[in-house]
C-alpha atoms as a PDB file:
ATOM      1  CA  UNK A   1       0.000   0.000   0.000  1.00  0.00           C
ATOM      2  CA  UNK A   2       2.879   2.304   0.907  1.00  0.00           C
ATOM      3  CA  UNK A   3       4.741   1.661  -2.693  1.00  0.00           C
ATOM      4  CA  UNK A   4       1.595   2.703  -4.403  1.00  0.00           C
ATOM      5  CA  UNK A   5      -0.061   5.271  -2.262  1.00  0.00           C
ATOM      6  CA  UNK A   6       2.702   7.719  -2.930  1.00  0.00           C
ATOM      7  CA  UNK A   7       2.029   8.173  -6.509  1.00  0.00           C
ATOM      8  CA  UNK A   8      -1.676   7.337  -6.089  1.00  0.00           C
ATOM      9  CA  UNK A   9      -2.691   9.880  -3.400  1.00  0.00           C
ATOM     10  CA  UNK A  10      -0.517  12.724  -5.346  1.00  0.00           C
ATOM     11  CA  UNK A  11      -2.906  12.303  -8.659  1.00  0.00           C
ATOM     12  CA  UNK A  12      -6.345  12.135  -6.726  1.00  0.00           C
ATOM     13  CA  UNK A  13      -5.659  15.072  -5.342  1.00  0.00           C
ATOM     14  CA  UNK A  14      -4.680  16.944  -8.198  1.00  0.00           C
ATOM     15  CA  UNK A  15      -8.596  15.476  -9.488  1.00  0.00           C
ATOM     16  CA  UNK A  16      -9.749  16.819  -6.236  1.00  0.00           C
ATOM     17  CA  UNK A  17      -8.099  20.420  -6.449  1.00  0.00           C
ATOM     18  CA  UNK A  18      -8.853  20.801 -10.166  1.00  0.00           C
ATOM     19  CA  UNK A  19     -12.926  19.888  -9.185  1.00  0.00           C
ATOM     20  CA  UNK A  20     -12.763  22.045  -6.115  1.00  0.00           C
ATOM     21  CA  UNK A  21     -11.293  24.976  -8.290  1.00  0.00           C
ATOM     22  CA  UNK A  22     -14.079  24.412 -10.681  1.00  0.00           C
ATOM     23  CA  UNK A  23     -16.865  24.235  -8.347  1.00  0.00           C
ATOM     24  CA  UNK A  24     -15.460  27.621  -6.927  1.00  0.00           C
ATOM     25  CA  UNK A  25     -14.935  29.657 -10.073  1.00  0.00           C
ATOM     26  CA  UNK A  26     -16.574  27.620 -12.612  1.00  0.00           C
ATOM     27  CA  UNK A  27     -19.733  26.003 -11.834  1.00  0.00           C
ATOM     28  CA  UNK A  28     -21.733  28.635 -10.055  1.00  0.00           C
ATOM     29  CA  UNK A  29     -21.622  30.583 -13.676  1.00  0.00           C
ATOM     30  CA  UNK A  30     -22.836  27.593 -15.716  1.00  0.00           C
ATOM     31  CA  UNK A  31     -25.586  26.690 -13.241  1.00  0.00           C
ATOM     32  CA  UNK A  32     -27.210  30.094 -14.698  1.00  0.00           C
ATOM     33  CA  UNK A  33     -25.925  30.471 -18.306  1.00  0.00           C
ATOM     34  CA  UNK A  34     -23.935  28.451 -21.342  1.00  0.00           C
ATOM     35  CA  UNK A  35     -20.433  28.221 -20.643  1.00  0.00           C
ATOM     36  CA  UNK A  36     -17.945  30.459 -22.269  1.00  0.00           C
ATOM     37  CA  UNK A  37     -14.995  28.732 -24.065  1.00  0.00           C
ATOM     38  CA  UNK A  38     -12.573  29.206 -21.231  1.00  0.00           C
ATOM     39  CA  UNK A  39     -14.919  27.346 -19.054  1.00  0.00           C
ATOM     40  CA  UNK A  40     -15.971  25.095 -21.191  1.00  0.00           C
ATOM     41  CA  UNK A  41     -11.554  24.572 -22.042  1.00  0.00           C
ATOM     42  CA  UNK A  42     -11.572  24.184 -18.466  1.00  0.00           C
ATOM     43  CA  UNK A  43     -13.936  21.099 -17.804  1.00  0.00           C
ATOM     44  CA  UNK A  44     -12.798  19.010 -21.046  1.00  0.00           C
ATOM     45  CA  UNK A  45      -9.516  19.500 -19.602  1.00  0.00           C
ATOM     46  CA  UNK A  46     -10.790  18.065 -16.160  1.00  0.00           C
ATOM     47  CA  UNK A  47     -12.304  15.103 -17.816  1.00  0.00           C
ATOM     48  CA  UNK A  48      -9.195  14.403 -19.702  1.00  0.00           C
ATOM     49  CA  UNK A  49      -7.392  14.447 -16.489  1.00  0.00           C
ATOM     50  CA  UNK A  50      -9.799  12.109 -14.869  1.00  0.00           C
ATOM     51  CA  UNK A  51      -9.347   9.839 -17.914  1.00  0.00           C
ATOM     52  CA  UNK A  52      -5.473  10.482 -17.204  1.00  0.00           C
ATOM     53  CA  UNK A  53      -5.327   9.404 -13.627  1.00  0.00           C
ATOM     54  CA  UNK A  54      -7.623   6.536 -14.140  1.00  0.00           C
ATOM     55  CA  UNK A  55      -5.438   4.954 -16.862  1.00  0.00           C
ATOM     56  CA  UNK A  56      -2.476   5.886 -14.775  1.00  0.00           C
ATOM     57  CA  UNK A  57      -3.630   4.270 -11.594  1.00  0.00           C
ATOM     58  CA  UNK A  58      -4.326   0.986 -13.775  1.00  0.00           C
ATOM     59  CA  UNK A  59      -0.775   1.256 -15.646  1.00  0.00           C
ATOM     60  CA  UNK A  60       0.677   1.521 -12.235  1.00  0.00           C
ATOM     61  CA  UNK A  61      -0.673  -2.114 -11.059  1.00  0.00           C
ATOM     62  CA  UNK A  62       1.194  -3.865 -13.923  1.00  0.00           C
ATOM     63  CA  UNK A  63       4.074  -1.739 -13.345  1.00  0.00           C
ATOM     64  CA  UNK A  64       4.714  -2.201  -9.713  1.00  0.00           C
ATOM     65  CA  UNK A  65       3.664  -5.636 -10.055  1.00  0.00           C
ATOM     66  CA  UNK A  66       6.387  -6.416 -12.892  1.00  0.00           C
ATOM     67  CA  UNK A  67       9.160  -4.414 -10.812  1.00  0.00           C
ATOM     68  CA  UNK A  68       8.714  -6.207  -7.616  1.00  0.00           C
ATOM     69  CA  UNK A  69       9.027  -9.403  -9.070  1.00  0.00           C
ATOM     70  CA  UNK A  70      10.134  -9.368 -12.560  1.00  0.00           C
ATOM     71  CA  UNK A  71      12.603  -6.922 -12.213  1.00  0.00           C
ATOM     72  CA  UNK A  72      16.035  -6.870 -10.248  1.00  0.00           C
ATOM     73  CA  UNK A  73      13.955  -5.933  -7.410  1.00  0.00           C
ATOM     74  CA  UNK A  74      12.551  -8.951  -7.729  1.00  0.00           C
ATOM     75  CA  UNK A  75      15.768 -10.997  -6.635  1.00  0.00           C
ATOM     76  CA  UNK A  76      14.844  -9.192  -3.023  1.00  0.00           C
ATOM     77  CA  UNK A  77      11.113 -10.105  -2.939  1.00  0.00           C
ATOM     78  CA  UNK A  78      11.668 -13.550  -3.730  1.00  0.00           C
ATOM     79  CA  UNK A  79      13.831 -14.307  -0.391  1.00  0.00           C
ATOM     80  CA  UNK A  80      11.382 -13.150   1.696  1.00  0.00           C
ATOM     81  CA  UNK A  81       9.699 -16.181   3.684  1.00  0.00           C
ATOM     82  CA  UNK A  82       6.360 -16.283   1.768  1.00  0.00           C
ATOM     83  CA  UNK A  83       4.818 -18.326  -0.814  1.00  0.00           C
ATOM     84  CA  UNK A  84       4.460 -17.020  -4.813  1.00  0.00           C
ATOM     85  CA  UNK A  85       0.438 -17.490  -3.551  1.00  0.00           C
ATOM     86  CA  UNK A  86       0.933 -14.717  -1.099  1.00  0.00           C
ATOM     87  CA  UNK A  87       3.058 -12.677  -3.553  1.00  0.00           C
ATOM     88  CA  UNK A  88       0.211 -12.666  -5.900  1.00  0.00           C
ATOM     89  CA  UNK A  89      -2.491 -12.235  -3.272  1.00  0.00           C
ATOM     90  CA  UNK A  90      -1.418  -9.448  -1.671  1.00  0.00           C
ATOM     91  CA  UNK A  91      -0.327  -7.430  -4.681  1.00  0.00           C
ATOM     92  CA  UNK A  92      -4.252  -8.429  -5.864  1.00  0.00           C
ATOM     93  CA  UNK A  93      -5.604  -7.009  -2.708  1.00  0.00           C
ATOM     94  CA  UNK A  94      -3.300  -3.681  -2.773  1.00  0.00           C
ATOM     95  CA  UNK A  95      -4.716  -2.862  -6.351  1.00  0.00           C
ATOM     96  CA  UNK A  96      -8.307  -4.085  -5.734  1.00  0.00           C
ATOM     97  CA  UNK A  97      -8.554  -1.849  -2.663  1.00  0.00           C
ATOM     98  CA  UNK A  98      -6.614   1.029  -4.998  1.00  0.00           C
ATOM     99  CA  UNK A  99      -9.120   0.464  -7.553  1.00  0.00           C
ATOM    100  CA  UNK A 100     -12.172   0.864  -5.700  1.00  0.00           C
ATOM    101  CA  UNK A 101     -10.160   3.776  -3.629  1.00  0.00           C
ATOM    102  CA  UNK A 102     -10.049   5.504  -7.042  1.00  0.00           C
ATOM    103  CA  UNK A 103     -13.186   5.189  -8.295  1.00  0.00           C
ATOM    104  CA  UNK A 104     -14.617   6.804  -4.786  1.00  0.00           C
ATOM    105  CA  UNK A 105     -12.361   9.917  -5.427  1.00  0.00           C
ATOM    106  CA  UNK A 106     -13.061  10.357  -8.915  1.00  0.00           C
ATOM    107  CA  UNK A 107     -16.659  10.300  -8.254  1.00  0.00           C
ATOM    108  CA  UNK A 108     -16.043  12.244  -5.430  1.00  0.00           C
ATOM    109  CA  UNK A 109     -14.222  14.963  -7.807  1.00  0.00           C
ATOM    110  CA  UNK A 110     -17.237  14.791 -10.203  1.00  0.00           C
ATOM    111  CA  UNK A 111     -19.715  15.886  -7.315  1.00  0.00           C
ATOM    112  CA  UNK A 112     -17.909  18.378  -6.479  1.00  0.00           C
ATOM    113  CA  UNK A 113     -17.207  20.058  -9.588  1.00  0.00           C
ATOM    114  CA  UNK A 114     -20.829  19.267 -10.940  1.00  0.00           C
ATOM    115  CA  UNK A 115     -23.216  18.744  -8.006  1.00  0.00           C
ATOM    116  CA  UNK A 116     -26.516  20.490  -8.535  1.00  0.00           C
ATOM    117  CA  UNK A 117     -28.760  20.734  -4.858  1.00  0.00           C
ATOM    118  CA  UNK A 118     -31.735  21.751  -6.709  1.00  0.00           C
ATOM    119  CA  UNK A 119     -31.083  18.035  -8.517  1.00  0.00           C
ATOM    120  CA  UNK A 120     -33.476  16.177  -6.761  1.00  0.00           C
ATOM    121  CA  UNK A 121     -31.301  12.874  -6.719  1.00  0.00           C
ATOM    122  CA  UNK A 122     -33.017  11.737  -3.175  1.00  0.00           C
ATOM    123  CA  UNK A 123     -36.637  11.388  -5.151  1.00  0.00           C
ATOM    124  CA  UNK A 124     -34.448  10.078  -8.254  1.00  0.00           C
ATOM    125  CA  UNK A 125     -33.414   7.188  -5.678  1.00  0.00           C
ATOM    126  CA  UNK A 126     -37.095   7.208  -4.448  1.00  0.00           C
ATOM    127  CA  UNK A 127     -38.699   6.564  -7.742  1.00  0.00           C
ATOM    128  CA  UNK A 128     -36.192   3.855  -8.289  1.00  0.00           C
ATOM    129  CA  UNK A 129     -36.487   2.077  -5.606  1.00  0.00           C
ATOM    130  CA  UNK A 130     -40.027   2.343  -5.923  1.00  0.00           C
ATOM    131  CA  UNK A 131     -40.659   1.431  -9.488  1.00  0.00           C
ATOM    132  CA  UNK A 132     -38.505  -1.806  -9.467  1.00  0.00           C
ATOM    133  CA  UNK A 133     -39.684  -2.872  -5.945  1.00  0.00           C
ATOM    134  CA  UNK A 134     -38.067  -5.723  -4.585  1.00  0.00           C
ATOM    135  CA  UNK A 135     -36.460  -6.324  -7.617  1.00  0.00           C
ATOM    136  CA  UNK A 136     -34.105  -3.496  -6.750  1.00  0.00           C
ATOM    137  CA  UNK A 137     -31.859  -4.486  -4.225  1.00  0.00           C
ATOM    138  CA  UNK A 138     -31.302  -7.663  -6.603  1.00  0.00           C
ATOM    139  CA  UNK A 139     -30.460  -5.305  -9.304  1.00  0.00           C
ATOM    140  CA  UNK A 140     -27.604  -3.160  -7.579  1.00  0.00           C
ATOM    141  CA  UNK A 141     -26.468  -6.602  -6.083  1.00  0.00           C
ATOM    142  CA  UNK A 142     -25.464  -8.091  -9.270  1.00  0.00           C
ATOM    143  CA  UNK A 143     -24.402  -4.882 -11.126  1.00  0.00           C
ATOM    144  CA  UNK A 144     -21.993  -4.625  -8.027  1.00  0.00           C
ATOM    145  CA  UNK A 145     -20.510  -8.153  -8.075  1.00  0.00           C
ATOM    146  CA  UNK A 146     -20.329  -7.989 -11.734  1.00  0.00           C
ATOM    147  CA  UNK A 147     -18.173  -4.828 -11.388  1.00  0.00           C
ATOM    148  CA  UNK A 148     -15.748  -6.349  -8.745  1.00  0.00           C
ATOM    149  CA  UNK A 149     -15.515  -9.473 -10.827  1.00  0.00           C
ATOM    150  CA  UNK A 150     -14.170  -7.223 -13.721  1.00  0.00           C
ATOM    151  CA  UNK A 151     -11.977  -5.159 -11.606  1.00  0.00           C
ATOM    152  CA  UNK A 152     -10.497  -8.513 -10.425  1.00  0.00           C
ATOM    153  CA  UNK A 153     -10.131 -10.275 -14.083  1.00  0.00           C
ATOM    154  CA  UNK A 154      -8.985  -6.706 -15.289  1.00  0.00           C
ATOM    155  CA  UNK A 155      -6.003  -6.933 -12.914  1.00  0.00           C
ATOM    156  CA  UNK A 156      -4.928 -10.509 -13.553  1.00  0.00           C
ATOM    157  CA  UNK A 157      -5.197  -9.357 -17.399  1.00  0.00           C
ATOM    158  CA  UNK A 158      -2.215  -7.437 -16.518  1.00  0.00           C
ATOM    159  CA  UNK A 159      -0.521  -9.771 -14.090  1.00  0.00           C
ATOM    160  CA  UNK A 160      -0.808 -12.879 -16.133  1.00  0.00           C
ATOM    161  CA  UNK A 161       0.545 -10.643 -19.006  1.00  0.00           C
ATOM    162  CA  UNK A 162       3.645  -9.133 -16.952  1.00  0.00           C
ATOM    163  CA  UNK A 163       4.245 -12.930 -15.981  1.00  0.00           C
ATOM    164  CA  UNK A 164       4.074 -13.942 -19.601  1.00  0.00           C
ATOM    165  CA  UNK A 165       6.422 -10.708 -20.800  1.00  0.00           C
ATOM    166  CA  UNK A 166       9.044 -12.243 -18.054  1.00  0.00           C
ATOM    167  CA  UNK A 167       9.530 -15.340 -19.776  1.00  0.00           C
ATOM    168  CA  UNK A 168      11.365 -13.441 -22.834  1.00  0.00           C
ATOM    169  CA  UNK A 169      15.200 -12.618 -22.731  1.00  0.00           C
ATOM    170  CA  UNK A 170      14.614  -9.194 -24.419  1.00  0.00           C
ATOM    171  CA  UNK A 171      11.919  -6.952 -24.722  1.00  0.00           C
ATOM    172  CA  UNK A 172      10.374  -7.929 -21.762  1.00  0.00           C
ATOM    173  CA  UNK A 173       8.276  -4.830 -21.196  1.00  0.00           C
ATOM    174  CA  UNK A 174       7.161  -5.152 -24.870  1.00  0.00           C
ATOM    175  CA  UNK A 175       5.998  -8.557 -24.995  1.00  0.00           C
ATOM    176  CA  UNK A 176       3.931  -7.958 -22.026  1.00  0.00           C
ATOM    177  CA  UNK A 177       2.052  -5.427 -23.523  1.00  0.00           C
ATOM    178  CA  UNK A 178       1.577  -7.247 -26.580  1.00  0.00           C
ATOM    179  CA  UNK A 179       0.465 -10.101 -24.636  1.00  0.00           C
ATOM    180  CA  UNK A 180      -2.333  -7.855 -22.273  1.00  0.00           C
ATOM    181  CA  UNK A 181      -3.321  -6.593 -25.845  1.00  0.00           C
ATOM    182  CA  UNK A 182      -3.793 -10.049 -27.089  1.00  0.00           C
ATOM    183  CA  UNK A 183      -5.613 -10.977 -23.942  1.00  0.00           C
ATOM    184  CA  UNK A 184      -7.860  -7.874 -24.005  1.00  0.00           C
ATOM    185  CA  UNK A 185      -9.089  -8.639 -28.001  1.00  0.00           C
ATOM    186  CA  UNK A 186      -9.585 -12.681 -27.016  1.00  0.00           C
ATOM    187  CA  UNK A 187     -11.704 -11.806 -24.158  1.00  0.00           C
ATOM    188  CA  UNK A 188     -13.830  -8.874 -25.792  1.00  0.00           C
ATOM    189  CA  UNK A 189     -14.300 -11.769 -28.838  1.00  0.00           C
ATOM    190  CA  UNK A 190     -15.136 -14.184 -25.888  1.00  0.00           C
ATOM    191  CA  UNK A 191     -17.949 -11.912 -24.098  1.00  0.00           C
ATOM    192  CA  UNK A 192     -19.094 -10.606 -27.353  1.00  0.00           C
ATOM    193  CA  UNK A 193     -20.202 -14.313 -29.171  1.00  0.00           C
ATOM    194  CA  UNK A 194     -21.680 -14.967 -25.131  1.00  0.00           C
ATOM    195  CA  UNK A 195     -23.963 -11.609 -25.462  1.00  0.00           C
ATOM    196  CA  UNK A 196     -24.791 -12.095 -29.403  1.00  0.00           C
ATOM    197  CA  UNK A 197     -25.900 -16.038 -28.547  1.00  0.00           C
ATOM    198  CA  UNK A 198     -28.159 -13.920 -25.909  1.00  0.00           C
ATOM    199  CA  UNK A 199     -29.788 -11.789 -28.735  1.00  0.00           C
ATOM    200  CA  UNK A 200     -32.601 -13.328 -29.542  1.00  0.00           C
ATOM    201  CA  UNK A 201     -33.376 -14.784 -26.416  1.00  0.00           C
ATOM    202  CA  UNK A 202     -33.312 -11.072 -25.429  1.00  0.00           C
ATOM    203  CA  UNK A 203     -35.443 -10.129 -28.049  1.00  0.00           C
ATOM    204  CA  UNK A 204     -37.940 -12.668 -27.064  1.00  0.00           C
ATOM    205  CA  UNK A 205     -37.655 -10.740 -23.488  1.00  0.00           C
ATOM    206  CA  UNK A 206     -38.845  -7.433 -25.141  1.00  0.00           C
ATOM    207  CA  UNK A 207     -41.272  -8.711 -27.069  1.00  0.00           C
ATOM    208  CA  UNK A 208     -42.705 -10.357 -24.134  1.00  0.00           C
ATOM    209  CA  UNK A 209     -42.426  -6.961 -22.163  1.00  0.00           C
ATOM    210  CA  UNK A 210     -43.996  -5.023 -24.687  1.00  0.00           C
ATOM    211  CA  UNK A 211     -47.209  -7.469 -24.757  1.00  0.00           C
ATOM    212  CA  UNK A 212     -47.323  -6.837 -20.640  1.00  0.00           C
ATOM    213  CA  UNK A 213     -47.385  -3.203 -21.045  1.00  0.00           C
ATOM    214  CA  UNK A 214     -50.170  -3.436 -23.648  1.00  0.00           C
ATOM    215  CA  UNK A 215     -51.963  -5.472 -21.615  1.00  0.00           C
ATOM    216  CA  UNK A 216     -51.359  -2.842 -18.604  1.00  0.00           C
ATOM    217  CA  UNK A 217     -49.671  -5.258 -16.224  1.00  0.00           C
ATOM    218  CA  UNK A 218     -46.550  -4.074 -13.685  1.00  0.00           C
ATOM    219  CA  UNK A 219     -43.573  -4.513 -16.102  1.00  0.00           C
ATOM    220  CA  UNK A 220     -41.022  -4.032 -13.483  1.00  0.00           C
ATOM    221  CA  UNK A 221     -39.560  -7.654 -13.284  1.00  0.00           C
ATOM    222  CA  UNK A 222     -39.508  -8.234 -17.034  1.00  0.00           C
ATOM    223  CA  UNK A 223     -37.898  -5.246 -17.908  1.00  0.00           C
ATOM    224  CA  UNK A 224     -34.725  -6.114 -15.896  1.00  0.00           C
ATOM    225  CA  UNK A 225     -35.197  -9.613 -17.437  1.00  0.00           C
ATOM    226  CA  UNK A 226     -32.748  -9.263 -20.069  1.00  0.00           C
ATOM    227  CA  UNK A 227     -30.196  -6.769 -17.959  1.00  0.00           C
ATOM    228  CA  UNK A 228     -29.752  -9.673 -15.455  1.00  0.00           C
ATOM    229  CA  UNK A 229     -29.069 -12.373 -17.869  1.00  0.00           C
ATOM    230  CA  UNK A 230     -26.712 -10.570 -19.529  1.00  0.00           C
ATOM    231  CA  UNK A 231     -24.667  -9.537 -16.444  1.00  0.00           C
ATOM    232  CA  UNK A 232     -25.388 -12.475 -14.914  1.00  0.00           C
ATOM    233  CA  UNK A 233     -23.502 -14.687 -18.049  1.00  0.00           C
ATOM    234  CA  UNK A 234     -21.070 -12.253 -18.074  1.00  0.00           C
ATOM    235  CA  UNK A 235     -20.047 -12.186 -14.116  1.00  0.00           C
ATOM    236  CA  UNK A 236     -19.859 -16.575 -14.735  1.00  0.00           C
ATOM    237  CA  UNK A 237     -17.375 -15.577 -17.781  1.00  0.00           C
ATOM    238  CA  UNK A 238     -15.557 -13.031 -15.855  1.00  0.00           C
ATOM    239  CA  UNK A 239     -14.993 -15.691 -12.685  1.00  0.00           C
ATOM    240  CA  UNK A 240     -13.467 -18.728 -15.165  1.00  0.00           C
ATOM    241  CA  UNK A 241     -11.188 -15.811 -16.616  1.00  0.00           C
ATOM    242  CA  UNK A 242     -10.161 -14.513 -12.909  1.00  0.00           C
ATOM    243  CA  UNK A 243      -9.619 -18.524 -12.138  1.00  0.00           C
ATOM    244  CA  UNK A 244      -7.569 -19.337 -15.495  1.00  0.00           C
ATOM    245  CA  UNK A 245      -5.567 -15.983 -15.276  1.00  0.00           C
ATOM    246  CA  UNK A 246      -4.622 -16.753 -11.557  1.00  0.00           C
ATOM    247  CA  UNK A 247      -3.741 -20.183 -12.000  1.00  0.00           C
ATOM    248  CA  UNK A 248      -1.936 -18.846 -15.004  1.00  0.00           C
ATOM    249  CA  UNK A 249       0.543 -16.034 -13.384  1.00  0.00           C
ATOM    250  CA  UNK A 250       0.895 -18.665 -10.403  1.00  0.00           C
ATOM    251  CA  UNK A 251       2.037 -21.610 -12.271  1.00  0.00           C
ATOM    252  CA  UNK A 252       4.707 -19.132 -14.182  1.00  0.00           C
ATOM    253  CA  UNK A 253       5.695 -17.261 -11.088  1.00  0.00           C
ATOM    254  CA  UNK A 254       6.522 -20.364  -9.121  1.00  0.00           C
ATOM    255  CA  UNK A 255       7.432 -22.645 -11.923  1.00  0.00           C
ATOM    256  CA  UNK A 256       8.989 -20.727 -14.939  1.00  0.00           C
ATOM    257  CA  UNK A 257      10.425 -17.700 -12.962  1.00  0.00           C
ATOM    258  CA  UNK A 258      13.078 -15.724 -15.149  1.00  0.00           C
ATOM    259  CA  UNK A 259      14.312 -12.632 -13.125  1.00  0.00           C
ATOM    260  CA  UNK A 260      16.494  -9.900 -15.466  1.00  0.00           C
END
């Protein structure tokens, strides 16, 4: 956590003093009128810096990751008394807690800068809640899993890759990029033939919704229908690929270990 959190907590709070300098100067004039171009520079500059810090907290994993093991650092890090399990684990945990630590703060950054009180967001959450009944806790349940599942495959996508880039004599850094980029195509192919096998089942779904709502019945349920098989397929794909990717970067860590 230390070895991270001194890069990590410098660029969230650049986010948060660029969105509290925009809230102060910047979003009390655009609550009333259009923005002008300086303010409107000024806010796709703060979403490009968001995007920046995001894909620099993710880099970050796979570089840390590859140093502390991969690298001559690594020669340290494997005399320590713990297993290549533990090694893996608790470099998993450190970026999964990072991870949700920097979603929290980006969000955060976005309130500030863009939070409206006369938004009413409390009835938003009211109407919500009351429209999908008890359907709705069910509904942020799985969205939630589904996103933590990612976030976990996501980060063995770059572990398994750095342990894959390690194997090479040369070009180490290279091949594990190529091999994260080869990863990230055969997994979009993967979930993309799962959804499209969905499609007409899907369709079906609507159809079947559309007849309700005709017929002036509480749609709530079936409208979700499709949403939660979708998710739900995709949170089974994203678990084999967090098992496979795991037993992957273990098996080369402890078996095929090649430190520069």
């Amino acid at each position: 956590m230390k070895a991270l959190s001194r890069t990590l907590l410098l660029l969230h709070a650049v986010a948060l003093v660029f969105a509290i300098i925009g809230r102060l100067f910047i979003t009390s004039n655009i609550l009333m009128r259009e923005p002008n171009f300086f303010e409107a520079l000024y806010m796709l500059t703060f979403f490009l810096i968001l995007g920046g810090i995001y894909f620099a907290t993710f880099a970050l994993f796979g570089i840390h990751f590859y140093k502390s093991l991969f690298s001559t650092q690594g020669y340290l890090s494997w005399t320590l008394p713990v297993t290549a399990h533990q090694h893996l684990l608790s470099k998993l945990l450190v970026a999964f807690l990072w991870n949700i630590l920097s979603f929290c703060a980006l969000l955060l950054a976005i309130s500030i800068f863009f939070f409206n009180p006369n938004v009413g967001i409390i009835k938003g959450i009211d109407e919500f809640f009351a429209y999908f009944g008890n359907n709705a806790i069910m509904l942020i349940f799985i969205t939630l899993l589904f996103l933590l599942l990612s976030t976990l495959s996501s980060i063995l996508t770059l572990y398994s890759s750095a342990a894959i880039g390690q194997l090479f004599t040369n070009h180490r850094v290279l091949a594990s990029i190529v091999t994260y980029a080869i990863f990230a195509i055969v997994a979009q192919i993967a979930y993309t033939l799962a959804l499209f096998t969905l499609s007409y089942h899907t369709y079906e779904t609507s159809m079947e919704v559309t007849i309700v709502e005709v017929a002036g019945i509480d749609t709530a349920a079936a409208t979700i229908a499709p949403y939660l098989r979708i998710v739900s397929i995709s949170s089974v794909m994203a678990i084999v690929q967090i098992v496979a990717l795991y037993g992957l970067t273990y098996y080369l860590t402890k078996r095929k270990l090649n430190l520069a």
